[in-house]
Protein backbone atom coordinates (compact mmCIF):
# COMPACT_ATOMS: atom_id res chain seq x y z
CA UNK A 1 101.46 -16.92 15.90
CA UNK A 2 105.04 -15.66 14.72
CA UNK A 3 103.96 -16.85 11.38
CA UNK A 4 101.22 -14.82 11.63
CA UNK A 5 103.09 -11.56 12.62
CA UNK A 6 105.71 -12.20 9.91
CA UNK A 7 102.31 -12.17 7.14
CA UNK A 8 101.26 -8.99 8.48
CA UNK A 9 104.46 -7.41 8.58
CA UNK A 10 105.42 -8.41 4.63
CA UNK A 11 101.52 -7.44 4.05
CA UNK A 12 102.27 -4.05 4.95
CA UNK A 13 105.48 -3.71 3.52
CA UNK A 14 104.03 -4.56 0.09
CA UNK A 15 101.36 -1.84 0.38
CA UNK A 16 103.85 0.59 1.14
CA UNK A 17 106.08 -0.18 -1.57
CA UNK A 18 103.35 -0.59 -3.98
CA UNK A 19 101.56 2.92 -2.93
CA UNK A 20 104.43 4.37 -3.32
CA UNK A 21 105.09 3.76 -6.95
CA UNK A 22 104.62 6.65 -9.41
CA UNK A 23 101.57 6.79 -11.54
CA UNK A 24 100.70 7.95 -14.37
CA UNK A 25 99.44 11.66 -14.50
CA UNK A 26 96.00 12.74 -15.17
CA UNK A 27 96.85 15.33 -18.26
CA UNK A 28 99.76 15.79 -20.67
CA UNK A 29 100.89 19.46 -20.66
CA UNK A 30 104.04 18.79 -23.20
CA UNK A 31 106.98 17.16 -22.93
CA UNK A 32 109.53 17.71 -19.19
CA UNK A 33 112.54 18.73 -19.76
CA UNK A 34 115.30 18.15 -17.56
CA UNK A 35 114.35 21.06 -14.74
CA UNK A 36 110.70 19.47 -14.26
CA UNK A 37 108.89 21.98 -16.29
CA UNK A 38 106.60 21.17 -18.99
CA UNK A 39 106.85 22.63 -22.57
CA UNK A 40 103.66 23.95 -22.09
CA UNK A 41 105.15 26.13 -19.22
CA UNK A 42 107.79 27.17 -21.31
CA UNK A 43 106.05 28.06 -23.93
CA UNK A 44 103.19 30.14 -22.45
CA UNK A 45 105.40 32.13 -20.36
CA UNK A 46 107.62 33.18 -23.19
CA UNK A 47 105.02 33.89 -25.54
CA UNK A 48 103.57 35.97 -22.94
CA UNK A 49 106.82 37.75 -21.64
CA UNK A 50 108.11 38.39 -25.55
CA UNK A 51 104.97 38.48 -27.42
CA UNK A 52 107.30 37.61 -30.84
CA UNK A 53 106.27 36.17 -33.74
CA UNK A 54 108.56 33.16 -32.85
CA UNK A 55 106.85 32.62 -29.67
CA UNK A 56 103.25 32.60 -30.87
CA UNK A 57 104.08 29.95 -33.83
CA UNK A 58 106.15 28.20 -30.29
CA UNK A 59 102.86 28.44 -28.13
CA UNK A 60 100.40 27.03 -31.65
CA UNK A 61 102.79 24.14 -32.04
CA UNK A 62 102.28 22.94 -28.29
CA UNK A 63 98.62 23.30 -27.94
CA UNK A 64 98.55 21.59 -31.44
CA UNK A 65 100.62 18.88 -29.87
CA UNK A 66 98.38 18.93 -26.68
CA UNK A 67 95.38 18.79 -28.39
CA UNK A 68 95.99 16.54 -31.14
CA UNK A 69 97.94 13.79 -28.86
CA UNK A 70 96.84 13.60 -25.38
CA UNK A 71 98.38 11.74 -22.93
CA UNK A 72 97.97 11.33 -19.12
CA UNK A 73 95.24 8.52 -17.98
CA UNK A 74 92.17 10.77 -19.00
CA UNK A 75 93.61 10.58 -22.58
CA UNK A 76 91.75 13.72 -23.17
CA UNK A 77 93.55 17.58 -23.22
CA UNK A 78 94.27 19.25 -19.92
CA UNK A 79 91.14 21.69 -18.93
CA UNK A 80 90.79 25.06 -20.53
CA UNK A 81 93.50 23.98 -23.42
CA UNK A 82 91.18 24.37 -26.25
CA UNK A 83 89.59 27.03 -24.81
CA UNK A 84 93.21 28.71 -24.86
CA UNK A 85 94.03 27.53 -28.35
CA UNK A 86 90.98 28.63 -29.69
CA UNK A 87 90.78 31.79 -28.29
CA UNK A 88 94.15 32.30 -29.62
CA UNK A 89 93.48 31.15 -32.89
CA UNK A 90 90.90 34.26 -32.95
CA UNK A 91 93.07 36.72 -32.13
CA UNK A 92 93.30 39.16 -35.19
CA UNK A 93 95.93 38.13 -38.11
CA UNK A 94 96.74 35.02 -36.32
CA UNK A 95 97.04 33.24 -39.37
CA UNK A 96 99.00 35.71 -41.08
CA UNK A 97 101.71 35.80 -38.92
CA UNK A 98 101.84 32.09 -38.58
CA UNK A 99 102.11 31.88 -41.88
CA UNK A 100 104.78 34.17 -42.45
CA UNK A 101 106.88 32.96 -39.35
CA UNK A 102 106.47 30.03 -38.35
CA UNK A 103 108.98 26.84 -40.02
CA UNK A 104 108.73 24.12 -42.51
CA UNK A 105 108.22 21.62 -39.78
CA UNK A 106 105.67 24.05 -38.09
CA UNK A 107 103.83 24.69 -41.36
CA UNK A 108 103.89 20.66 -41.87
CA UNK A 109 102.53 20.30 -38.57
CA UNK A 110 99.81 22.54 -38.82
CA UNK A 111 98.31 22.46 -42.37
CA UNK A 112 95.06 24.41 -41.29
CA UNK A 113 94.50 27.54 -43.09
CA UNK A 114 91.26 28.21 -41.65
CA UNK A 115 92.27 29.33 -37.84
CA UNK A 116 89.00 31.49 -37.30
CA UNK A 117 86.79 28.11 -38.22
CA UNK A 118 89.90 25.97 -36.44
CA UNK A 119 89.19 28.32 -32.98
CA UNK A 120 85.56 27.86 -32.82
CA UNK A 121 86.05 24.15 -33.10
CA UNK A 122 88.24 23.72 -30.60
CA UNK A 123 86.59 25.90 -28.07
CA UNK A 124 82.97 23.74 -28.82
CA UNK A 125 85.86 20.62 -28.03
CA UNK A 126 85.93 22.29 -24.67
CA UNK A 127 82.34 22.45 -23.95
CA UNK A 128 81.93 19.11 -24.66
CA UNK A 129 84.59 17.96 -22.60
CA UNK A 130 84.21 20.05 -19.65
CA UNK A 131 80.46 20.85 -19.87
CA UNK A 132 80.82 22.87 -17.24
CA UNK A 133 83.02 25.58 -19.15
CA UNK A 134 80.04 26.28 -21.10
CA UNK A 135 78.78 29.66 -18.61
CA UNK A 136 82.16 30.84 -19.66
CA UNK A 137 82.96 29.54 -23.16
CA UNK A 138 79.93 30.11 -24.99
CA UNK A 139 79.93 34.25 -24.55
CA UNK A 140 83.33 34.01 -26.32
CA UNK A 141 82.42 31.96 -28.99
CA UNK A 142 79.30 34.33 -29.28
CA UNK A 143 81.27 37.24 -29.34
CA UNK A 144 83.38 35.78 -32.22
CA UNK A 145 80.60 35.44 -34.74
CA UNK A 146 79.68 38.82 -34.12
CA UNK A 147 83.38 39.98 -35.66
């Protein structure tokens, strides 16, 4: 009976420490840096709060990153990424200020010269991968064959 007690008490314990293990997370949104944010974070919010050159080429490079090497278990880019890239790769003269700003290593990275084509791509690559984006993806892509 003690013997018995003993089993179900080291039972337990083993499901607690093995539940309590990290796991790996669903999406990749960039590299962490040391305060737990993700350069995704980083790089959204300053492109938004500076709207620089600098910070657009910053923002390209990490979806670029996100979408072209996806981590996380689903091995597939975080929701509404492509949608994002692509919709930023339409934004007027995109390409031209890329182009003009952004580094050798960026440039390297990113050897697309089409971004118009590039953003139409990767917003279908969101349809397909969340089908259920389509209601809200497809008017975009719409609208951006009308320009």
């Amino acid at each position: 009976m003690r013997e018995l007690k003993l089993l179900a008490v080291c039972v337990v314990a083993m499901m607690f420490v093995t539940s309590c293990t990290t796991t790996k997370k669903l999406y990749y949104w960039g590299k962490q840096s040391s305060d737990d944010t993700y350069r995704y974070d980083a790089a959204a919010y300053n492109y938004y709060d500076k709207q620089s050159p600098e910070a657009i080429c910053e923002l390209i490079m990490t979806y670029e990153e996100m979408v072209t090497n996806p981590g996380g278990s689903r091995q597939v880019p975080p929701p509404g990424v492509c949608a994002e890239y692509g919709y930023l790769l339409l934004t007027p003269d995109i390409d031209q200020i890329f182009a003009s700003t952004a580094t050798a290593r960026q440039q390297r990275a990113l050897s697309r010269t089409d971004f118009y084509q590039y953003g139409i791509e990767l917003m279908q690559r969101e349809i397909e991968l969340y089908p259920e984006s389509a209601q809200f993806i497809k008017p975009l892509i719409n609208r951006a064959k009308e320009r």
